[in-house]
Protein backbone atom coordinates (compact mmCIF):
# COMPACT_ATOMS: atom_id res chain seq x y z
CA UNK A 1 0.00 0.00 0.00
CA UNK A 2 2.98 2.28 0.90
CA UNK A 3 4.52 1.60 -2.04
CA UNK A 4 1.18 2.54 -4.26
CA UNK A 5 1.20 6.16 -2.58
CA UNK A 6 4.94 6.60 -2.92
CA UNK A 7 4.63 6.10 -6.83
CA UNK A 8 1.78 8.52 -6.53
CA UNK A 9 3.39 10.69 -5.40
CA UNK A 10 6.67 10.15 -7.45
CA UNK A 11 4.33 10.60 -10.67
CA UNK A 12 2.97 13.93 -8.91
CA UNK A 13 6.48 15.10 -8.51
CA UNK A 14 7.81 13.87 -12.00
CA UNK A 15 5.05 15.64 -13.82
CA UNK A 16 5.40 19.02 -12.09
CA UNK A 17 8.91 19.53 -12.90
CA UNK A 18 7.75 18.10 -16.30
CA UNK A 19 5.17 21.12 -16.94
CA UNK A 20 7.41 24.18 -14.81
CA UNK A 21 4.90 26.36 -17.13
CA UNK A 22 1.71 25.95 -15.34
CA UNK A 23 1.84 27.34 -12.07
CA UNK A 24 -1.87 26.86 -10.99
CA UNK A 25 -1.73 23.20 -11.79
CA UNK A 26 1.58 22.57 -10.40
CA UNK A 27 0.23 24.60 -7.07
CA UNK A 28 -2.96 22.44 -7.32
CA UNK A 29 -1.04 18.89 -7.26
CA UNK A 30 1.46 20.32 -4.53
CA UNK A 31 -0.97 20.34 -2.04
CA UNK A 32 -2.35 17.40 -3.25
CA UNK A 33 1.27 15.60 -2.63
CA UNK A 34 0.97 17.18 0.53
CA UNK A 35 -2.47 15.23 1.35
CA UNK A 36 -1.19 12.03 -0.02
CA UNK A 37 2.02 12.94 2.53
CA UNK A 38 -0.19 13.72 5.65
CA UNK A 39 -2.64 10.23 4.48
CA UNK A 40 0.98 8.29 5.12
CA UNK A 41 1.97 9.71 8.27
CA UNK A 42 -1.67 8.66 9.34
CA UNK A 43 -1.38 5.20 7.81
CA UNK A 44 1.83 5.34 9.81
CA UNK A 45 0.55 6.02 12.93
CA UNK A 46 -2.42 3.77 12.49
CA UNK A 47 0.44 1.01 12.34
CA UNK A 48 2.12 2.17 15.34
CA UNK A 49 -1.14 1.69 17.05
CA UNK A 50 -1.80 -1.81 15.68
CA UNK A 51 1.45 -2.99 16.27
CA UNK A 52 1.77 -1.89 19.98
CA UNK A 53 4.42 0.78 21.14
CA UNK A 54 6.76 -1.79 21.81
CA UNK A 55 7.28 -3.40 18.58
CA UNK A 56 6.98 0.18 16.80
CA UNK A 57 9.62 1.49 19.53
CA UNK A 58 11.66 -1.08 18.67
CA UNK A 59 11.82 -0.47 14.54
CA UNK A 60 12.77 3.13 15.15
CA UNK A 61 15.11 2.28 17.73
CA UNK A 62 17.05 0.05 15.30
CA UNK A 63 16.54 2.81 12.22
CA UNK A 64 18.21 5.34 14.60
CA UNK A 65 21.48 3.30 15.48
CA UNK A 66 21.72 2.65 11.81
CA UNK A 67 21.49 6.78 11.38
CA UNK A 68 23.39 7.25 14.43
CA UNK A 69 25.69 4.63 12.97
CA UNK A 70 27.59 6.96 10.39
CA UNK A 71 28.55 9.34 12.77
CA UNK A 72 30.34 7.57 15.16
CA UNK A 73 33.74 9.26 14.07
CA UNK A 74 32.76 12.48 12.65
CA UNK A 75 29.53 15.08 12.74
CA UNK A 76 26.76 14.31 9.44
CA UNK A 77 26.87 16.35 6.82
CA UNK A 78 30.86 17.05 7.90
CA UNK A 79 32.86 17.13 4.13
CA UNK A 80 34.68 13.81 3.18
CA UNK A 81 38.49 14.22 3.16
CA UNK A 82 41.04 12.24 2.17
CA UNK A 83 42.95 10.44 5.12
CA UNK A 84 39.95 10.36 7.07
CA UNK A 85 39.48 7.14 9.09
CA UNK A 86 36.33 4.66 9.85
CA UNK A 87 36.05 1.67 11.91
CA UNK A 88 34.18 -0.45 9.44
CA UNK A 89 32.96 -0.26 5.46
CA UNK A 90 29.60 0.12 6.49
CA UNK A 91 30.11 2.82 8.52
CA UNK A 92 32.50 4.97 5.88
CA UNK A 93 29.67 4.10 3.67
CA UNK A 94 26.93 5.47 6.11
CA UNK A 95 28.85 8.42 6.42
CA UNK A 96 28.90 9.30 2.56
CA UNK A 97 24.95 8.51 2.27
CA UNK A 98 24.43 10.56 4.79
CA UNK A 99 27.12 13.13 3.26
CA UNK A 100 25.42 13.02 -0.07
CA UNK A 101 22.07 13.14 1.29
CA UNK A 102 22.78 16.49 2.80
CA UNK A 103 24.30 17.86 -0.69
CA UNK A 104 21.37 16.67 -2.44
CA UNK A 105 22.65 13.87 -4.87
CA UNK A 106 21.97 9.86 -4.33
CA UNK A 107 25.38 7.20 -4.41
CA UNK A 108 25.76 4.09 -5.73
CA UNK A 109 28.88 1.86 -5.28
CA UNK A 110 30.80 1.25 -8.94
CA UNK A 111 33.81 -0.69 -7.88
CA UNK A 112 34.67 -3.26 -5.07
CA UNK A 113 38.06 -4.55 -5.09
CA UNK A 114 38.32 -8.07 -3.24
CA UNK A 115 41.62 -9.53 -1.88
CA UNK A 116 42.99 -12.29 -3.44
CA UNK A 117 43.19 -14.49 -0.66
CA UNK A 118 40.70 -13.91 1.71
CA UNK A 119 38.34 -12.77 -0.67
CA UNK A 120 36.78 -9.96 1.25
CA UNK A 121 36.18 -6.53 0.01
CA UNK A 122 39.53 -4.48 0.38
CA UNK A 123 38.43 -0.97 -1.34
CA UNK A 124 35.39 0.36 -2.77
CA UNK A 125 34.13 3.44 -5.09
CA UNK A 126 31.52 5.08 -4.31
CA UNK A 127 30.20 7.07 -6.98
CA UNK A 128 27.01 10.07 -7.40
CA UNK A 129 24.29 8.28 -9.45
CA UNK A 130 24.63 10.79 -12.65
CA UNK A 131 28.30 9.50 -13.19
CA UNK A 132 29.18 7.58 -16.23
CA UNK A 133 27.11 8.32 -19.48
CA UNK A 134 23.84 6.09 -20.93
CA UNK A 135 25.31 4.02 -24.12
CA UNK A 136 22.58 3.54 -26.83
CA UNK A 137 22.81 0.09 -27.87
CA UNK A 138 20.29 0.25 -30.21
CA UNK A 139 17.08 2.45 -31.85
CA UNK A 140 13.81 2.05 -29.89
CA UNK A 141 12.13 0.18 -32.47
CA UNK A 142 15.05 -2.59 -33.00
CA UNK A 143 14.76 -2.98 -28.64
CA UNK A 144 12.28 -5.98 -27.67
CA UNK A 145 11.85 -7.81 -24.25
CA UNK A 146 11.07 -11.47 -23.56
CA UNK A 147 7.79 -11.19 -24.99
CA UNK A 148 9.00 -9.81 -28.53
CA UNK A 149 7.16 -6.60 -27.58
CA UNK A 150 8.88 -3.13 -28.19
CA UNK A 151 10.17 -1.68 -25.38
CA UNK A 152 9.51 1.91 -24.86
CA UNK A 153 12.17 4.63 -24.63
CA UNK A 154 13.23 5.77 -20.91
CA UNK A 155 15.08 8.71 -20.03
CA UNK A 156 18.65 8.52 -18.54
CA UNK A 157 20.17 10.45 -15.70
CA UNK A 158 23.42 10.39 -16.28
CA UNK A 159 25.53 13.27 -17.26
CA UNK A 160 28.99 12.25 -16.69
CA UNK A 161 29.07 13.38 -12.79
CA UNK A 162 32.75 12.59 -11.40
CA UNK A 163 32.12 13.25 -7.44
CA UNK A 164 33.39 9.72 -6.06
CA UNK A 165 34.44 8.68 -2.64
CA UNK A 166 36.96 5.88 -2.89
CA UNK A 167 38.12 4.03 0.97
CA UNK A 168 40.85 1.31 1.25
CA UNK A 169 41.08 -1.04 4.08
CA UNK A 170 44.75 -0.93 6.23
CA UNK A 171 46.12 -3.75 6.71
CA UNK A 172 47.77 -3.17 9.94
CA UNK A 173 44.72 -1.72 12.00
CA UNK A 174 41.51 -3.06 9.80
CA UNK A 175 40.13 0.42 9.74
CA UNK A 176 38.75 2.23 6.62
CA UNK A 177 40.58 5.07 5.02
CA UNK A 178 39.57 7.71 2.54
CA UNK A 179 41.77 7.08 -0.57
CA UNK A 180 40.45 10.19 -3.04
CA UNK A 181 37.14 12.68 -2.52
CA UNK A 182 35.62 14.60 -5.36
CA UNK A 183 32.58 16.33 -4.77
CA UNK A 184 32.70 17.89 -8.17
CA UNK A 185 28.50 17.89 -9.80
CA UNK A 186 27.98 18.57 -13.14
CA UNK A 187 24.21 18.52 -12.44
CA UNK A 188 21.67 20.47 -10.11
CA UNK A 189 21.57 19.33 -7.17
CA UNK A 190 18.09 18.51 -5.47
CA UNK A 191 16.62 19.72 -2.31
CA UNK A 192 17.39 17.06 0.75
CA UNK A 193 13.58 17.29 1.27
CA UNK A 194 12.63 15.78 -2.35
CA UNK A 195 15.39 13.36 -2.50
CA UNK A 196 13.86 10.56 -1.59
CA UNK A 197 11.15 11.49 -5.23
CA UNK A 198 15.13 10.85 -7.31
């Protein structure tokens, strides 16, 4: 059900930005994202109810430590730089979600590098979605699925974005180091409150 109003409300979002020229309309849906918003929060809290404070208490305890998580070494939203240190992968990683999140771009890992002998993950790129560049394999009408039906064309959002975040494991202490930074964009960025709509 959850995921029904997200898309909803993804389609509301999509299609304002889509027609910037008509103010009244885009006014109009924006506070009828805002309903769907305030009908989720009340589904939300119907399920808090149902479930028993407990249980609910319990899922947003373990959502916090995961937050809380990333900044164990160093303050959210504090810039990346290189040389900085992290106990684990999951926490450096953490910390550049929550990093990017406050910029207003979404990551995505591109490269993990895994030892040789222990075959474990040694180093890892982390990379702002819009890096790299769509390749066009082939015209719309020549692409078919499984079915033999055409498949229809789909927007890309890559522009060629080279912010990365690359960390290395030390050998000595097991701790995660930041190997390079860039938090060069080559795209706007979006508004922390409407990144979750990207």
């Amino acid at each position: 059900m959850y995921v029904f109003m997200i898309l909803i409300v993804l389609n509301l979002f999509f299609y304002i930005f889509a027609n910037q020229n008509m103010d009244e309309e885009a006014d109009y849906l924006l506070l009828k994202n805002n309903q769907v918003l305030k009908d989720i929060l009340e589904l939300e809290t119907e399920e808090q109810e149902a479930l028993g404070k407990d249980q609910f208490h319990s899922l947003e305890t373990l959502e916090n430590a995961r937050t809380l998580d990333c900044s164990v070494e160093e303050e959210p939203n504090h810039k990346p730089d290189v040389g900085m240190t992290f106990e684990s992968l999951n926490v450096a990683e953490e910390f550049y979600k929550t990093f990017a999140k406050g910029e207003g771009f979404r990551i995505r890992i591109r490269t993990s590098k895994m030892g040789s002998r222990s075959n474990e993950v040694i180093s890892r790129i982390y990379v702002c979605c819009n890096e790299g560049h769509h390749i066009v394999k082939a015209t719309n009408s020549e692409i078919k699925n499984d079915e033999g039906k055409s498949k229809r064309k789909c927007s890309t959002v890559r522009t060629g974005c080279m912010a990365m975040f690359s960390v290395s494991r030390m050998k000595k202490t097991n701790k995660w180091v930041v190997k390079a930074f860039n938090n060069e964009h080559n795209h706007v960025m979006v508004s922390p409150r409407s990144l979750s709509y990207i």
